[in-house]
N, C-alpha and C. Protein backbone atom coordinates (compact mmCIF):
# COMPACT_ATOMS: atom_id res chain seq x y z
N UNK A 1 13.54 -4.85 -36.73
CA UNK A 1 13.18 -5.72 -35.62
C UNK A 1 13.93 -5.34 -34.34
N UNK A 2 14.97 -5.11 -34.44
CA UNK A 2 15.76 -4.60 -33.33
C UNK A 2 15.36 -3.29 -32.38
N UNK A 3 15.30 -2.31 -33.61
CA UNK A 3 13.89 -1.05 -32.92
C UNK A 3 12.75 -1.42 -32.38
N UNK A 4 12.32 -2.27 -32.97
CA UNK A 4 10.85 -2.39 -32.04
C UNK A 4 11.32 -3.24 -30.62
N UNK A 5 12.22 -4.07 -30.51
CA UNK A 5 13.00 -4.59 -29.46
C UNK A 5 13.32 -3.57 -28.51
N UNK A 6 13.36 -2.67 -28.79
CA UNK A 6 14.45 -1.65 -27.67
C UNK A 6 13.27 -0.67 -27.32
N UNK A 7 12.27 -0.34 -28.37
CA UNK A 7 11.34 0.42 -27.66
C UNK A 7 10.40 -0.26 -26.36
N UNK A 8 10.41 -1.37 -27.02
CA UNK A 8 9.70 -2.14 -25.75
C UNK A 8 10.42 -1.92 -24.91
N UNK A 9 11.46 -2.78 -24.74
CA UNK A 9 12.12 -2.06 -23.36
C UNK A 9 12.00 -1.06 -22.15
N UNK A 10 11.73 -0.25 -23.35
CA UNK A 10 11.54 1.56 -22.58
C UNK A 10 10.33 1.98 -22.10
N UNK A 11 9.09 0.98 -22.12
CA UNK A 11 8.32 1.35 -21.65
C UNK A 11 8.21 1.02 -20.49
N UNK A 12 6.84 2.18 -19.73
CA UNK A 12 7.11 1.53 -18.00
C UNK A 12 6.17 0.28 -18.05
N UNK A 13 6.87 0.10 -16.73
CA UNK A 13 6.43 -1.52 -16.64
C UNK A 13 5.85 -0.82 -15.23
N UNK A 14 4.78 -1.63 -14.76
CA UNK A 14 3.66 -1.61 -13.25
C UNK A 14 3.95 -3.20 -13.11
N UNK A 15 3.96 -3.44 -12.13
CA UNK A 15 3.16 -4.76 -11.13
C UNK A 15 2.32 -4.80 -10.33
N UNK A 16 1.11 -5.33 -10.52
CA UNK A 16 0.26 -5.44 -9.94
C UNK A 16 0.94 -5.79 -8.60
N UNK A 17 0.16 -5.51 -7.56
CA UNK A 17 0.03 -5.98 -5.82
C UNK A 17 -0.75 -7.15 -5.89
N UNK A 18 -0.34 -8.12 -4.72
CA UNK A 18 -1.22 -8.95 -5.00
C UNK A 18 -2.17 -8.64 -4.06
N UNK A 19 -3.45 -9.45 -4.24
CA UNK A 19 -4.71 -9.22 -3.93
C UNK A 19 -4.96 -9.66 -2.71
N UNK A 20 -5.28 -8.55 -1.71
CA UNK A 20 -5.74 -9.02 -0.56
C UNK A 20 -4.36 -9.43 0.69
N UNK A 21 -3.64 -8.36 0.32
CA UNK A 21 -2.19 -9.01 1.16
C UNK A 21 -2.39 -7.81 1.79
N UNK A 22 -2.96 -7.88 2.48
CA UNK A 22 -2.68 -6.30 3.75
C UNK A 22 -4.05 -6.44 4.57
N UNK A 23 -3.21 -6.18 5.78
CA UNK A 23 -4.16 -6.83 6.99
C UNK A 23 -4.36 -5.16 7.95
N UNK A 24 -5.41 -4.89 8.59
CA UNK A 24 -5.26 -3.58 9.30
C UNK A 24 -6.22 -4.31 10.97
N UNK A 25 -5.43 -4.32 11.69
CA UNK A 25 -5.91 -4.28 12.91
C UNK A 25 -5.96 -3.06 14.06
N UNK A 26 -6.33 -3.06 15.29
CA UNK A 26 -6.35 -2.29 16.28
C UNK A 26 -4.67 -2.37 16.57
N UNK A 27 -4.43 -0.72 16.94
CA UNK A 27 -2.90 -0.36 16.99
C UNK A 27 -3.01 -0.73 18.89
N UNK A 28 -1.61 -0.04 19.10
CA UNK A 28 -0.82 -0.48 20.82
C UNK A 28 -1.78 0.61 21.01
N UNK A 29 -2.23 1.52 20.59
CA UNK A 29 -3.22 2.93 21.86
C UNK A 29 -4.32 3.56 20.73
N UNK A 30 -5.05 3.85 21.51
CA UNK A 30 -6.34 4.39 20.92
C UNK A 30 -6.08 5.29 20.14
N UNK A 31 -6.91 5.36 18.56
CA UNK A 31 -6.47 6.04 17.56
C UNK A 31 -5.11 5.94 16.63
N UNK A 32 -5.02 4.57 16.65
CA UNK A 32 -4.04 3.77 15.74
C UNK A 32 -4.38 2.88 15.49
N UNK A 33 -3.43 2.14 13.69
CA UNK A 33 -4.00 0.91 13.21
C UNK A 33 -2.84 0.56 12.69
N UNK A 34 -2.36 -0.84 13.35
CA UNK A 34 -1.72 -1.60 12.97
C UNK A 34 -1.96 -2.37 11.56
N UNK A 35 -0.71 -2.02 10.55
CA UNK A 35 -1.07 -2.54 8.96
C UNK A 35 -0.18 -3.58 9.12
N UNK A 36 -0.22 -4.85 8.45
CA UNK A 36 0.54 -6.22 8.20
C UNK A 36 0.24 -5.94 6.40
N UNK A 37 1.65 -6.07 5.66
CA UNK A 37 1.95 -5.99 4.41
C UNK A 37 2.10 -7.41 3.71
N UNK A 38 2.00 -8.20 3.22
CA UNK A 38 2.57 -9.45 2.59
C UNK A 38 3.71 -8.97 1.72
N UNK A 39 4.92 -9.31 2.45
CA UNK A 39 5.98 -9.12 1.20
C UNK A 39 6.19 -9.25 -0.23
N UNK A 40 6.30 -8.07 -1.16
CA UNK A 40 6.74 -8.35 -2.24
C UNK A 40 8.20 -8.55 -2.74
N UNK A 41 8.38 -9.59 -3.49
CA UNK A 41 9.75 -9.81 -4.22
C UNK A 41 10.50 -8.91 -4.43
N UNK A 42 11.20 -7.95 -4.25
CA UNK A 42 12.27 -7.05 -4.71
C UNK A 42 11.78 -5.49 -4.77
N UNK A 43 11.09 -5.32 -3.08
CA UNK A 43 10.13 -4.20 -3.29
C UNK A 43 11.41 -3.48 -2.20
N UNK A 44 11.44 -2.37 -2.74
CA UNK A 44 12.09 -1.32 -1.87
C UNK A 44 11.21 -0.37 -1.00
N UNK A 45 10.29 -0.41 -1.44
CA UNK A 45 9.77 0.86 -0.31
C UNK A 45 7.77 0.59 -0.42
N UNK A 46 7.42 0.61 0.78
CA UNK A 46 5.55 0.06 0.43
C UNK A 46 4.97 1.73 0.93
N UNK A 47 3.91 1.85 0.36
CA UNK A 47 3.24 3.22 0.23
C UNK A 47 1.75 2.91 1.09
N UNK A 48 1.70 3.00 2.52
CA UNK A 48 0.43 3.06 2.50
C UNK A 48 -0.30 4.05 2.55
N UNK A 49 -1.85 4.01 1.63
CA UNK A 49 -2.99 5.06 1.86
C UNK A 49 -3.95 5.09 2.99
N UNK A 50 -4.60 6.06 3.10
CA UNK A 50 -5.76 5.90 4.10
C UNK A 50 -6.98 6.80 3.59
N UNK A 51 -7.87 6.49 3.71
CA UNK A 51 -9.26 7.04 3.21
C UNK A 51 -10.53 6.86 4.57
N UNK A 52 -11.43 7.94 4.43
CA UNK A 52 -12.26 7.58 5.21
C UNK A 52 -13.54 7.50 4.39
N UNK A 53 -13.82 7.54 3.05
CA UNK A 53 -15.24 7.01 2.30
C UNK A 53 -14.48 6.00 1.31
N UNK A 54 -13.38 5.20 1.35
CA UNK A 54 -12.62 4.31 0.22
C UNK A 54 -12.94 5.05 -0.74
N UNK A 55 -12.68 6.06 -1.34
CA UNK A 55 -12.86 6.90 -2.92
C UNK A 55 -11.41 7.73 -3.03
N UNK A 56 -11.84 8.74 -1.47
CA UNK A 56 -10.54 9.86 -1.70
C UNK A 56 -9.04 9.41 -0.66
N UNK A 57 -8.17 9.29 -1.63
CA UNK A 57 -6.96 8.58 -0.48
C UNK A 57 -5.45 9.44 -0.35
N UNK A 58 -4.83 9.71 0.70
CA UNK A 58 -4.10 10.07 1.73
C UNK A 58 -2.99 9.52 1.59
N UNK A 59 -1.65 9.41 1.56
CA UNK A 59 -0.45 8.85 2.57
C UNK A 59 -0.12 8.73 3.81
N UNK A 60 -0.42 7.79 4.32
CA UNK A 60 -0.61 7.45 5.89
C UNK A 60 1.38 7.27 6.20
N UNK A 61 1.55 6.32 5.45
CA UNK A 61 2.82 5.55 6.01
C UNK A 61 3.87 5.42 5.05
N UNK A 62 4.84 5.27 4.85
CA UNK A 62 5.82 5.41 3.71
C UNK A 62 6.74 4.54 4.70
N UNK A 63 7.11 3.24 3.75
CA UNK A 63 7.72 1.81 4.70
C UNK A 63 8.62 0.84 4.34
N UNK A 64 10.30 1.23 4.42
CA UNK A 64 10.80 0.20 3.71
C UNK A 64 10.48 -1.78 4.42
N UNK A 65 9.52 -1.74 5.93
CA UNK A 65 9.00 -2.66 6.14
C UNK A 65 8.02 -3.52 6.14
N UNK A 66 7.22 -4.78 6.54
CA UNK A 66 6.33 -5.23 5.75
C UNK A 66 4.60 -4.70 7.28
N UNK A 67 5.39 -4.07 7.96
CA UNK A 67 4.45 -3.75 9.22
C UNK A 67 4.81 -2.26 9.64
N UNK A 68 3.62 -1.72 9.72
CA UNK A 68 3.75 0.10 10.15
C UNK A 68 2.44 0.09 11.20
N UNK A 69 2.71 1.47 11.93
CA UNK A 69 1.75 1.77 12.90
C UNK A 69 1.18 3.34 12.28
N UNK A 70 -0.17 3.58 11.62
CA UNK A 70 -1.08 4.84 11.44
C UNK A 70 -1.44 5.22 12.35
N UNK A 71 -0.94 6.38 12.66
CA UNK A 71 -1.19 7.70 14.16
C UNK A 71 -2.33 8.47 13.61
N UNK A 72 -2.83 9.47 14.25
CA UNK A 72 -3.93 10.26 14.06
C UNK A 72 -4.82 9.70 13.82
N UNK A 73 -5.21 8.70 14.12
CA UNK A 73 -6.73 8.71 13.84
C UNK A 73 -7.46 8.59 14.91
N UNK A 74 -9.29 8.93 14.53
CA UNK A 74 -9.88 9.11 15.17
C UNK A 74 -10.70 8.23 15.82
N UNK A 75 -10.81 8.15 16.85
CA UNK A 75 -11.54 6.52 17.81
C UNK A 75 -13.24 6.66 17.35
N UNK A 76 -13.43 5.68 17.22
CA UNK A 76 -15.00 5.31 16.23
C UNK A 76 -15.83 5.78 15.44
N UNK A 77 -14.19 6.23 14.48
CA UNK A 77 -14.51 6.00 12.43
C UNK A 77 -14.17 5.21 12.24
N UNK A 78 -14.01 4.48 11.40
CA UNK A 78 -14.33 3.67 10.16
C UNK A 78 -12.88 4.04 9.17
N UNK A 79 -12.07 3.11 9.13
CA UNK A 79 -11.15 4.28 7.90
C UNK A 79 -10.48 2.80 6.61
N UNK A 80 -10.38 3.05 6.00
CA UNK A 80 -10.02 1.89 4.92
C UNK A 80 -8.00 2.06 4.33
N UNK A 81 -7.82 0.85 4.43
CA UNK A 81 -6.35 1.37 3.98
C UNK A 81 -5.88 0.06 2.59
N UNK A 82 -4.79 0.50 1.93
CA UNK A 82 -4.48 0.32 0.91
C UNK A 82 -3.31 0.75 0.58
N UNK A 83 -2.48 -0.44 -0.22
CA UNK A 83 -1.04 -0.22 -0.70
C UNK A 83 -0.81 -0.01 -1.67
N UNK A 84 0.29 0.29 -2.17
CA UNK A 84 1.26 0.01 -3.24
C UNK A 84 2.97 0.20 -2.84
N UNK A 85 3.58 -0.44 -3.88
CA UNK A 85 4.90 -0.38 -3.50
C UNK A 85 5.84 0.06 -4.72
N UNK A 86 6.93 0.19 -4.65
CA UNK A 86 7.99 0.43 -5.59
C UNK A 86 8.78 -1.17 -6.03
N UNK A 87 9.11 -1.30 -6.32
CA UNK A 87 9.62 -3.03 -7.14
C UNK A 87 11.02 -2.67 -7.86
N UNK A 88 11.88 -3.35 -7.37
CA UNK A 88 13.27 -2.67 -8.14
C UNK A 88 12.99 -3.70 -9.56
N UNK A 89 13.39 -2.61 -11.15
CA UNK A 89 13.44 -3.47 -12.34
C UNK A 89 12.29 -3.54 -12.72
N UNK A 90 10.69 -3.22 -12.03
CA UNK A 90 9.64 -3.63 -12.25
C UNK A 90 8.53 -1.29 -12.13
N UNK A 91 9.47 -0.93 -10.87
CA UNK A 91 8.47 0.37 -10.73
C UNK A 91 7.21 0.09 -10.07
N UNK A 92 6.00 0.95 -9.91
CA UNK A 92 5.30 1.00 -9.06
C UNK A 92 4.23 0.06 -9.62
N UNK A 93 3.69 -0.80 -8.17
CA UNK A 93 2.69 -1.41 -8.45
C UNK A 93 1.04 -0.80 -8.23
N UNK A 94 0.19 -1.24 -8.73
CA UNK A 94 -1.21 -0.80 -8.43
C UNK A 94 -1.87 -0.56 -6.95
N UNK A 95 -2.48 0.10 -6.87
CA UNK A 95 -3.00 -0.37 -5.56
C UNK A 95 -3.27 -1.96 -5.07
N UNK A 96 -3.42 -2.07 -3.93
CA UNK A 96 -4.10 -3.27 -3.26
C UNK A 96 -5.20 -3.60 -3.25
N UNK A 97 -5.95 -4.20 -3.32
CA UNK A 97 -7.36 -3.97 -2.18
C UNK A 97 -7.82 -3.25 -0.95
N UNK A 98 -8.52 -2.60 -1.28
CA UNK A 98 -8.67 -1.65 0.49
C UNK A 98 -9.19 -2.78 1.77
N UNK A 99 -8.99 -2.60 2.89
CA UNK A 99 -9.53 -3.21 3.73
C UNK A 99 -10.17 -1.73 4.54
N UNK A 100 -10.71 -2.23 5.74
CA UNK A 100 -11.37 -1.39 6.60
C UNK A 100 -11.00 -1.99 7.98
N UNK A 101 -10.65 -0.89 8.75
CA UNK A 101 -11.15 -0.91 10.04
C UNK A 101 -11.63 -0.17 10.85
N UNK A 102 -12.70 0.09 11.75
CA UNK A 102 -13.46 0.95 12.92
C UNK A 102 -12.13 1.11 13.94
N UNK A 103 -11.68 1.93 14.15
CA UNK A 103 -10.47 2.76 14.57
C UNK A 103 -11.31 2.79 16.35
N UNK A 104 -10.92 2.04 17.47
CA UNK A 104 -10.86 2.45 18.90
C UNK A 104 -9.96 3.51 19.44
């Protein structure tokens, strides 16, 4: 009983993101997008992606904060973004939900 106790242990553990906590608006200058993160509990570092068909995804931003600014992009596409984070005790969580925004 004790073995099977300790193997559990050792496995990785994920946390889900919660659903729908990431906001993407129009950035300070054309061809940027302001991301808003909803804080997670004991997250050290948030990972955002970026995609332009939501299928194939990118590293836009790498953020020990809950708000980043995405440079390069291009003024009227369309681009979708999406998190995950690191969780101290817990490891990486799933993606987010993608959102979208038409990039000015």
């Amino acid at each position: 009983m004790i073995i099977a106790t300790a193997l559990f242990d050792l496995r990785k553990r994920t946390t889900r993101a919660p659903r729908g906590e990431i906001e993407a608006k129009h950035g300070p200058t054309s061809g940027t997008a302001s991301i808003q993160i909803a804080a997670i509990a004991r997250a050290l570092m948030y990972f955002v992606e970026v995609s332009q068909d939501n299928k194939t995804w990118v590293k836009a931003v790498d953020t020990q904060k809950v708000r980043a600014i995405v440079t390069g992009l291009t003024a009227g596409q369309t681009y979708y973004f999406r998190f995950h984070a690191f969780v101290r005790g817990s490891g990486y969580t799933d993606p987010s939900q993608s959102v979208s925004l038409l990039v000015l």
